[in-house]
N, C-alpha and C. Protein backbone atom coordinates (compact mmCIF):
# COMPACT_ATOMS: atom_id res chain seq x y z
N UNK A 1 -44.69 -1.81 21.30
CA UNK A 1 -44.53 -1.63 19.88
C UNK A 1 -44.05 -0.21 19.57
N UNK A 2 -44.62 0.46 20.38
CA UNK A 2 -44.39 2.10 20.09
C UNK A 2 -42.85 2.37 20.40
N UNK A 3 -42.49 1.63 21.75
CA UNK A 3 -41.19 2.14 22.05
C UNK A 3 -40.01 1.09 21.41
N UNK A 4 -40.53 0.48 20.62
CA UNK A 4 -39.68 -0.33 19.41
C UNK A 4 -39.20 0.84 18.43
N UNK A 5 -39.94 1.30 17.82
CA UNK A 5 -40.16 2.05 16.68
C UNK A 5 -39.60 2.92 17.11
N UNK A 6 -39.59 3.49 18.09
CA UNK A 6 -38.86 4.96 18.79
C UNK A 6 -37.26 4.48 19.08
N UNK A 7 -37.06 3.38 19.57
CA UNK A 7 -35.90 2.86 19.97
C UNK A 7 -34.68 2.85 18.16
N UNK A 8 -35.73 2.14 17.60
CA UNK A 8 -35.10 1.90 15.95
C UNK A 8 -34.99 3.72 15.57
N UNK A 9 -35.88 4.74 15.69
CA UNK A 9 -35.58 5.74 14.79
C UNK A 9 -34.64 6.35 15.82
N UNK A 10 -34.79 5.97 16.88
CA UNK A 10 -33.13 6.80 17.94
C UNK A 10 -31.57 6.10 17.60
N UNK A 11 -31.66 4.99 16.99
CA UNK A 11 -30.35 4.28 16.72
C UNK A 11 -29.92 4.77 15.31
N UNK A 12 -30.91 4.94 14.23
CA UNK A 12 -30.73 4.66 13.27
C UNK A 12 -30.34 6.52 13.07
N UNK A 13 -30.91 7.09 13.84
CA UNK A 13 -30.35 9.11 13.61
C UNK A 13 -29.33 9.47 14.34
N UNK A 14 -28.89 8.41 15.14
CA UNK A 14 -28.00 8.61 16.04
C UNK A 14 -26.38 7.89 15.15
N UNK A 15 -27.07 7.31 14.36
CA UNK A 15 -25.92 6.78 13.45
C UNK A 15 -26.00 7.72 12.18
N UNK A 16 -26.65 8.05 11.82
CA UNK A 16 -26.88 9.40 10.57
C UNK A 16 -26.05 10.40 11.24
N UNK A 17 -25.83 10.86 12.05
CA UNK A 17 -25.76 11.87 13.17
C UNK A 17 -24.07 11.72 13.21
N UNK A 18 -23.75 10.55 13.58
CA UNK A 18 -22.22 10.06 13.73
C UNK A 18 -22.08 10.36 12.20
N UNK A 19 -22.55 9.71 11.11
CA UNK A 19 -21.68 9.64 10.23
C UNK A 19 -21.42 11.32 9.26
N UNK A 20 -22.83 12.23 9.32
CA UNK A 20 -21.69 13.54 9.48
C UNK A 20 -20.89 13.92 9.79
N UNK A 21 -20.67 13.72 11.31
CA UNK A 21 -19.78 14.27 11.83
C UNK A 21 -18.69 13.87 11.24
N UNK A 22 -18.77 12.77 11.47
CA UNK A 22 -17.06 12.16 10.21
C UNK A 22 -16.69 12.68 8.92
N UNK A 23 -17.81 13.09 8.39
CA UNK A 23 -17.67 12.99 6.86
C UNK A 23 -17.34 14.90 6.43
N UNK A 24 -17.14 15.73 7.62
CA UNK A 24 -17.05 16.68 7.77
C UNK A 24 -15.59 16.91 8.91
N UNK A 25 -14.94 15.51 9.24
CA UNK A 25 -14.05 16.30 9.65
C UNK A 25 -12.89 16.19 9.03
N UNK A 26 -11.68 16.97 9.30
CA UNK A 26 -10.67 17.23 8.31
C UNK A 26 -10.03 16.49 8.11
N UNK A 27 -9.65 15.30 8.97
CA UNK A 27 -8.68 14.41 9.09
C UNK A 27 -9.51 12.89 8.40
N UNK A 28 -10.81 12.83 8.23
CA UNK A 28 -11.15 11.34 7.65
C UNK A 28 -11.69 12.78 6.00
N UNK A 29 -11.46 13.66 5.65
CA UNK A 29 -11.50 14.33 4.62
C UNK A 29 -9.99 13.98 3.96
N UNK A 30 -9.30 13.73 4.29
CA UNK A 30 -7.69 13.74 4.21
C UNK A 30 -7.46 12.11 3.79
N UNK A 31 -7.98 11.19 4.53
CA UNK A 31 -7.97 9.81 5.01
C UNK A 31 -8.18 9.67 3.21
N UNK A 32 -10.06 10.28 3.24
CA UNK A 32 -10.48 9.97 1.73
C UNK A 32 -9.99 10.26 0.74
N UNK A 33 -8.94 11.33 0.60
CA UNK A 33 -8.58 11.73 -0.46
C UNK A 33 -7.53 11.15 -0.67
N UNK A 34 -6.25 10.80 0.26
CA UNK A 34 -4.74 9.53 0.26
C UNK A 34 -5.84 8.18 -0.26
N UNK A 35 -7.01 8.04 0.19
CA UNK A 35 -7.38 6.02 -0.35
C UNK A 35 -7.48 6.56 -1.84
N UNK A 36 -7.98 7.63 -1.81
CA UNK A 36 -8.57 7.73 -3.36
C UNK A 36 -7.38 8.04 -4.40
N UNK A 37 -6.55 8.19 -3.72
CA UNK A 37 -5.21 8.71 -4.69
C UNK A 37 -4.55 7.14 -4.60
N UNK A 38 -4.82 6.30 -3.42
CA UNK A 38 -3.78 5.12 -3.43
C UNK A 38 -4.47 4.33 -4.64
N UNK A 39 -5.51 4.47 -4.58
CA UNK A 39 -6.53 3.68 -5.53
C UNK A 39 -6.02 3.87 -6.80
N UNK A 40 -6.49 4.90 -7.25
CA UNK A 40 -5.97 5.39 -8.48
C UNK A 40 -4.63 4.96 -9.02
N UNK A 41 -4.03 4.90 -7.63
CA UNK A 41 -1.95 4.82 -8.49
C UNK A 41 -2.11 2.86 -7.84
N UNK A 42 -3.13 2.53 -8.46
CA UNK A 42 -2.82 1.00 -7.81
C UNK A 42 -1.61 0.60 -8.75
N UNK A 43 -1.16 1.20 -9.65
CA UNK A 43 -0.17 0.91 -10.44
C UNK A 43 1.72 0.88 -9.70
N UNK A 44 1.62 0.91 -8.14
CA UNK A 44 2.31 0.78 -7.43
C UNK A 44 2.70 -0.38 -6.93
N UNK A 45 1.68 -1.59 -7.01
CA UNK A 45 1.61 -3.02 -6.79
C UNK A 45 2.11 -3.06 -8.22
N UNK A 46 1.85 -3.16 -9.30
CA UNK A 46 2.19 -3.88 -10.22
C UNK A 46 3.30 -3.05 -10.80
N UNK A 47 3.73 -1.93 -10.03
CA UNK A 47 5.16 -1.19 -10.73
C UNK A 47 5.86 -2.38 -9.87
N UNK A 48 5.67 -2.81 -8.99
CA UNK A 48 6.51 -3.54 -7.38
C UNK A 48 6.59 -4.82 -8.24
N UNK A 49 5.79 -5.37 -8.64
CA UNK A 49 5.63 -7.19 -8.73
C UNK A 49 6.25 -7.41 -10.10
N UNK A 50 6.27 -5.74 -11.21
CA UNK A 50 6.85 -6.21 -12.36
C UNK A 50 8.48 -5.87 -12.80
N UNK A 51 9.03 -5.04 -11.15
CA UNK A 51 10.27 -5.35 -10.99
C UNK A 51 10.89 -6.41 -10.26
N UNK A 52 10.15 -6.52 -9.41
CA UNK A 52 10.66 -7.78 -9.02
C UNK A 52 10.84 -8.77 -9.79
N UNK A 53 9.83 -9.24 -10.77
CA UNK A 53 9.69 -10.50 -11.98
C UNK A 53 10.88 -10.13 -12.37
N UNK A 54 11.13 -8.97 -12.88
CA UNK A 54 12.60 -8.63 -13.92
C UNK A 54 13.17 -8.73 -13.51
N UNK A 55 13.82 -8.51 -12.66
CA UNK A 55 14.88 -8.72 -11.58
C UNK A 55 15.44 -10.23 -11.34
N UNK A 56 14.49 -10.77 -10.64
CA UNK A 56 14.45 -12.23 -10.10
C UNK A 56 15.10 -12.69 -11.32
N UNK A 57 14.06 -12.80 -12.40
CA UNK A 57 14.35 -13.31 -13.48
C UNK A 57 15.60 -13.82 -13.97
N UNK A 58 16.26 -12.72 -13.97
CA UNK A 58 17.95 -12.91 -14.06
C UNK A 58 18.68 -13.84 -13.81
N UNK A 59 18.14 -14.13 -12.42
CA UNK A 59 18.85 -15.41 -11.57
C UNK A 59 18.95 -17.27 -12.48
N UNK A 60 17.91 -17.39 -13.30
CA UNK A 60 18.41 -17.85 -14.23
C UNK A 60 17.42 -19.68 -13.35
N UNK A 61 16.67 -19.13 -12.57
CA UNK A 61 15.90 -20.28 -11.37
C UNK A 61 17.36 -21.04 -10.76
N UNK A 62 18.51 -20.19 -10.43
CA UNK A 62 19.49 -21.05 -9.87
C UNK A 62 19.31 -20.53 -7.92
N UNK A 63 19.07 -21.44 -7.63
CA UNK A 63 18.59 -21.24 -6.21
C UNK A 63 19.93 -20.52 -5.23
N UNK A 64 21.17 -21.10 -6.15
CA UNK A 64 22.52 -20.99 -5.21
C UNK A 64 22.91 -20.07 -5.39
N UNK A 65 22.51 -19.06 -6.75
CA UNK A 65 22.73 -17.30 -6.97
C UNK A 65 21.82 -16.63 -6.24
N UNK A 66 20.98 -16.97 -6.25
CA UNK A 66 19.96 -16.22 -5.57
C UNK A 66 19.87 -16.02 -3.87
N UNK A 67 20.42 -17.20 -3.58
CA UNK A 67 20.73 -17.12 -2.46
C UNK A 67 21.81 -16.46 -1.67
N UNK A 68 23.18 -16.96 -2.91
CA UNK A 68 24.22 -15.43 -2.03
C UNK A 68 24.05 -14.10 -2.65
N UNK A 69 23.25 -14.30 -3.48
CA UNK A 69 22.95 -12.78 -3.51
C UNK A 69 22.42 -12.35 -2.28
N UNK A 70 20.89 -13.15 -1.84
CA UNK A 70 20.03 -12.46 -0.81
C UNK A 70 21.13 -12.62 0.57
N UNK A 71 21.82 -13.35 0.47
CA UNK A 71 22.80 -13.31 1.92
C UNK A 71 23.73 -11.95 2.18
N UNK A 72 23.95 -12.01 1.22
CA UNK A 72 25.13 -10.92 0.63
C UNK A 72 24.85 -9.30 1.33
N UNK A 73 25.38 -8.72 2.15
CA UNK A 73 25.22 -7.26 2.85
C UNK A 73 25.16 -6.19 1.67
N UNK A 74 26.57 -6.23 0.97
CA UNK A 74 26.62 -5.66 0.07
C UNK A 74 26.39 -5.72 -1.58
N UNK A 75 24.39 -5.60 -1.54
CA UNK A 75 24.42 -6.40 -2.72
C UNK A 75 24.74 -5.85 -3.97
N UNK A 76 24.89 -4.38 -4.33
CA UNK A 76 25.44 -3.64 -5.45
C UNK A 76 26.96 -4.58 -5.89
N UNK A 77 27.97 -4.62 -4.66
CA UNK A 77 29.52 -5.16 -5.13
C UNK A 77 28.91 -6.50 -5.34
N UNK A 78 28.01 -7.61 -4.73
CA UNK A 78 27.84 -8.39 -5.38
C UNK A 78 27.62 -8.55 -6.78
N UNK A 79 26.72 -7.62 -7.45
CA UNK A 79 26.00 -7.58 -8.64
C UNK A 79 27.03 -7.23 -9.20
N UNK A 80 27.98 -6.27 -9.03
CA UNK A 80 29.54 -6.02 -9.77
C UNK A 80 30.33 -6.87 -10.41
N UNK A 81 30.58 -7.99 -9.18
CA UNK A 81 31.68 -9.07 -9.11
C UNK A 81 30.67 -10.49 -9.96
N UNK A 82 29.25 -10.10 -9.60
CA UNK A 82 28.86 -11.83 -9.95
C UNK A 82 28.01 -11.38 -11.36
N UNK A 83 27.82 -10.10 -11.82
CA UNK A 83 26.45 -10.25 -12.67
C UNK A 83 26.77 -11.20 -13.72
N UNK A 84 28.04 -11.76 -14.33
CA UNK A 84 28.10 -12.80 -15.01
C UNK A 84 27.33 -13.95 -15.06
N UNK A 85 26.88 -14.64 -13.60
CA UNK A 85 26.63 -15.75 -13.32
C UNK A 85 24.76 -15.42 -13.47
N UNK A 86 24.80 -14.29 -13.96
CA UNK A 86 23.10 -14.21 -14.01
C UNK A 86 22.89 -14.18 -15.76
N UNK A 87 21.90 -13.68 -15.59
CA UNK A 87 21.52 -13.33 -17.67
C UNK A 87 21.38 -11.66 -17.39
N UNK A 88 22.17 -10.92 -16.86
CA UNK A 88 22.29 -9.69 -17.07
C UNK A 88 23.53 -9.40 -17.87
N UNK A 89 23.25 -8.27 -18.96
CA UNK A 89 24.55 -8.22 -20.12
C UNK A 89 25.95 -7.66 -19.43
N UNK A 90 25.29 -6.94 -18.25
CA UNK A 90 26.43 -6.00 -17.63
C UNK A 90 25.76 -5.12 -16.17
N UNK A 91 26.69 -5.34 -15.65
CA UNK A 91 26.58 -4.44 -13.90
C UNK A 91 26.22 -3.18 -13.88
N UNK A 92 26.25 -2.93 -15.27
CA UNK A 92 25.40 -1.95 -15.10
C UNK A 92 23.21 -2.06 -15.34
N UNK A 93 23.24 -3.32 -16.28
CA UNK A 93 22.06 -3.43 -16.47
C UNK A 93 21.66 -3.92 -15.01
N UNK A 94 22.32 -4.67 -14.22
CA UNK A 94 22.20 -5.30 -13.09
C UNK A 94 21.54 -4.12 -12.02
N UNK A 95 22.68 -3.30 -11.87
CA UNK A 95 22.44 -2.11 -10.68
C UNK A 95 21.13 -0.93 -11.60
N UNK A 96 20.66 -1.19 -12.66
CA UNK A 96 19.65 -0.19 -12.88
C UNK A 96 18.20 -1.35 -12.62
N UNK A 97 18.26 -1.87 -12.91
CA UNK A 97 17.26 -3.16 -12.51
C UNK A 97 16.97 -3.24 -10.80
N UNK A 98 17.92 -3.12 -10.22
CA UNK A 98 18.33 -3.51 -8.74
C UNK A 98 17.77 -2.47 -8.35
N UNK A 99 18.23 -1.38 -9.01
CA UNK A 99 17.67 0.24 -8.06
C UNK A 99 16.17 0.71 -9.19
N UNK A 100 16.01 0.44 -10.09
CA UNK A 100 14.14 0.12 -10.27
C UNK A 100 13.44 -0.83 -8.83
N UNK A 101 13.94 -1.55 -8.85
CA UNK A 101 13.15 -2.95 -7.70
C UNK A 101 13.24 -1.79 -6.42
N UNK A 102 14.12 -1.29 -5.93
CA UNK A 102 14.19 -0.66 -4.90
C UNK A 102 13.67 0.53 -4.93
N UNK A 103 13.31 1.26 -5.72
CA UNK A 103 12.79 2.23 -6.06
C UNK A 103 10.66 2.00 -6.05
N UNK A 104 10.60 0.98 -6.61
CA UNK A 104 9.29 0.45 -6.67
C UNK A 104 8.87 0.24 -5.11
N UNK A 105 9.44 -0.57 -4.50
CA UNK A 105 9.31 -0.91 -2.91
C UNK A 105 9.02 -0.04 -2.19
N UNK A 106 9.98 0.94 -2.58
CA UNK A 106 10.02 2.39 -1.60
C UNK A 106 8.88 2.96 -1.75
N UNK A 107 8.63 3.61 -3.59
CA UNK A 107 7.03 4.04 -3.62
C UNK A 107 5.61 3.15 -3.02
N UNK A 108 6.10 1.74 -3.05
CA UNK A 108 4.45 1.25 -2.41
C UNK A 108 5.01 1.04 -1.19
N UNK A 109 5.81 1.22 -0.27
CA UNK A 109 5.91 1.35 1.11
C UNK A 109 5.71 2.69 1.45
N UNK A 110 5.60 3.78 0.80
CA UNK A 110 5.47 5.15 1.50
C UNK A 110 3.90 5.38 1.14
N UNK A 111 3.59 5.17 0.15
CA UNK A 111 2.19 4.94 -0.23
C UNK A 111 1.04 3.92 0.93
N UNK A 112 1.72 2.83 1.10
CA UNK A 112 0.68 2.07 2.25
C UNK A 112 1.12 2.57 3.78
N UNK A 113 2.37 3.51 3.95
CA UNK A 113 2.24 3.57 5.43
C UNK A 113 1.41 4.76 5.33
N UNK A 114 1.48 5.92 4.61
CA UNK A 114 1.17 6.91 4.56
C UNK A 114 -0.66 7.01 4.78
N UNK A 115 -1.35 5.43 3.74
CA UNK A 115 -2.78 5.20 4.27
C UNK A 115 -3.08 4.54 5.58
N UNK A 116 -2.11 3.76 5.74
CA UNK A 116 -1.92 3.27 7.00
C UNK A 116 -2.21 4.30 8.50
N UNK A 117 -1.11 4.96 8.53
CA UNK A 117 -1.25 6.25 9.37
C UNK A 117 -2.16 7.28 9.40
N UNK A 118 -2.96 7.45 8.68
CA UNK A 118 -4.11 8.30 8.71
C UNK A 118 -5.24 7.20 9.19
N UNK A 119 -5.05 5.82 8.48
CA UNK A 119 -6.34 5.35 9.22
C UNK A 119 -5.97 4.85 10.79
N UNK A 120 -4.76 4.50 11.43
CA UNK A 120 -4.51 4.69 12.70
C UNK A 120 -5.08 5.59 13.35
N UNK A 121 -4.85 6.90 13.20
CA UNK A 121 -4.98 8.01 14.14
C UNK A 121 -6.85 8.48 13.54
N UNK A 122 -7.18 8.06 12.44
CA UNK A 122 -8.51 8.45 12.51
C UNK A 122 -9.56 6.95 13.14
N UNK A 123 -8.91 5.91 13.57
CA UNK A 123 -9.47 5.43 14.55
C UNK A 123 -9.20 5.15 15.71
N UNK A 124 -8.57 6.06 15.60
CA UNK A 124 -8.65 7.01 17.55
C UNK A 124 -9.78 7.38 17.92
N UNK A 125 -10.43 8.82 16.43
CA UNK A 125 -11.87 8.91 17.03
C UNK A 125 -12.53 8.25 16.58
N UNK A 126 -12.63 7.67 15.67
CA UNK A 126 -14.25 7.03 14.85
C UNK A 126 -13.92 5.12 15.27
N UNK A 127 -15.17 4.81 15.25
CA UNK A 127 -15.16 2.82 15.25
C UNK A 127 -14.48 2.72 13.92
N UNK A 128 -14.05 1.59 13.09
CA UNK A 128 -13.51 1.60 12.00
C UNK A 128 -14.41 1.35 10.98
N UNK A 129 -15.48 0.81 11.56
CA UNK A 129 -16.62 0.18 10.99
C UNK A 129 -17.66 1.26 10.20
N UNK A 130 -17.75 2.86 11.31
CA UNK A 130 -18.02 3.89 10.85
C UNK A 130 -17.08 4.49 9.56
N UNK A 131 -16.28 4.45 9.94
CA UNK A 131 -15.05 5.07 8.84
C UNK A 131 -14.83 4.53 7.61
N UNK A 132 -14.94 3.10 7.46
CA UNK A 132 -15.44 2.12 6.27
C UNK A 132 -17.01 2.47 6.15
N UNK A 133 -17.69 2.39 7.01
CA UNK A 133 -19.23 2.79 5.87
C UNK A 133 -19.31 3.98 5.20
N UNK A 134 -18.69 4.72 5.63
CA UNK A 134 -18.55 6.01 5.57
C UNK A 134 -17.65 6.78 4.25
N UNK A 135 -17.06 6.32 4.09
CA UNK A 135 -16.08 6.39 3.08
C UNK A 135 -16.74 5.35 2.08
N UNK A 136 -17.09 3.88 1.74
CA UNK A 136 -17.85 3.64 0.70
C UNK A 136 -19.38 4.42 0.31
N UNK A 137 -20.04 4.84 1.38
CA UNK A 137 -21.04 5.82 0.79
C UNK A 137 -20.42 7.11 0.11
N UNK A 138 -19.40 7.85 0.42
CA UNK A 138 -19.27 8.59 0.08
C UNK A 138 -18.48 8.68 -1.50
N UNK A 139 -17.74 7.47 -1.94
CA UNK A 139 -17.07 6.53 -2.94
C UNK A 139 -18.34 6.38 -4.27
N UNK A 140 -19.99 6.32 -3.43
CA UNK A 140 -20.51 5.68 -4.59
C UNK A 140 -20.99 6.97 -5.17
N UNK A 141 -21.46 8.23 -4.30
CA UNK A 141 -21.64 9.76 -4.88
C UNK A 141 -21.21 9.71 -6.17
């Protein structure tokens, strides 16, 4: 019974123990502050999903525009030559729409690799499991 109790308070300080160390080093200090900023700008998903809607939109649900568009290499001269066949007024509303959508993508792709890559290389040292408890305790402060 005794060496129960001793066994439980050696696991349980030995995990207190780990999770300082984490919560003090510079790189899961860094980790927390990119989630907490991605968090905050969650307005990157819905900058993404509410150009895309606009965008798409255009196409008018014609499957056969949409499609040589998405085939299409060069899709700016497409949008030039075809924006007629959409509900855009003009190639130019087309290519500012087109480069919003691409513009949106770019910010939530540099945004998720950027959390991405810090939590890679900070579970190099830590379990991930530490690094997630660790970061919601420190979330509810």
């Amino acid at each position: 019974m005794k060496s129960t109790i001793c066994l439980i308070i050696l696991i349980f300080s030995t995990g207190l123990y780990a999770q300082s160390a984490i919560e003090t080093d510079e790189l899961f200090l860094k980790y927390e502050k990119e989630y907490i900023n991605f968090s905050e700008r969650a307005n990157y998903g819905m900058e993404y999903e509410n150009a895309t809607g606009s965008f798409y939109s255009n196409f008018n649900n014609d499957p056969k525009q949409l499609k040589a568009f998405e085939n299409n290499k060069n899709k700016e001269r497409w949008l030039q030559k075809n924006f007629s066949k959409t509900s855009f007024s003009s190639a130019n509303e087309a290519f500012d729409s087109f480069a919003k959508l691409n513009q949106a993508k770019q910010n939530l792709d540099l945004a998720n690799n950027k959390l991405r890559d810090l939590h890679k290389e900070l579970s190099e040292k830590y379990d991930v499991t530490l690094i997630w408890e660790t970061l919601q305790s420190r979330l509810k402060k």
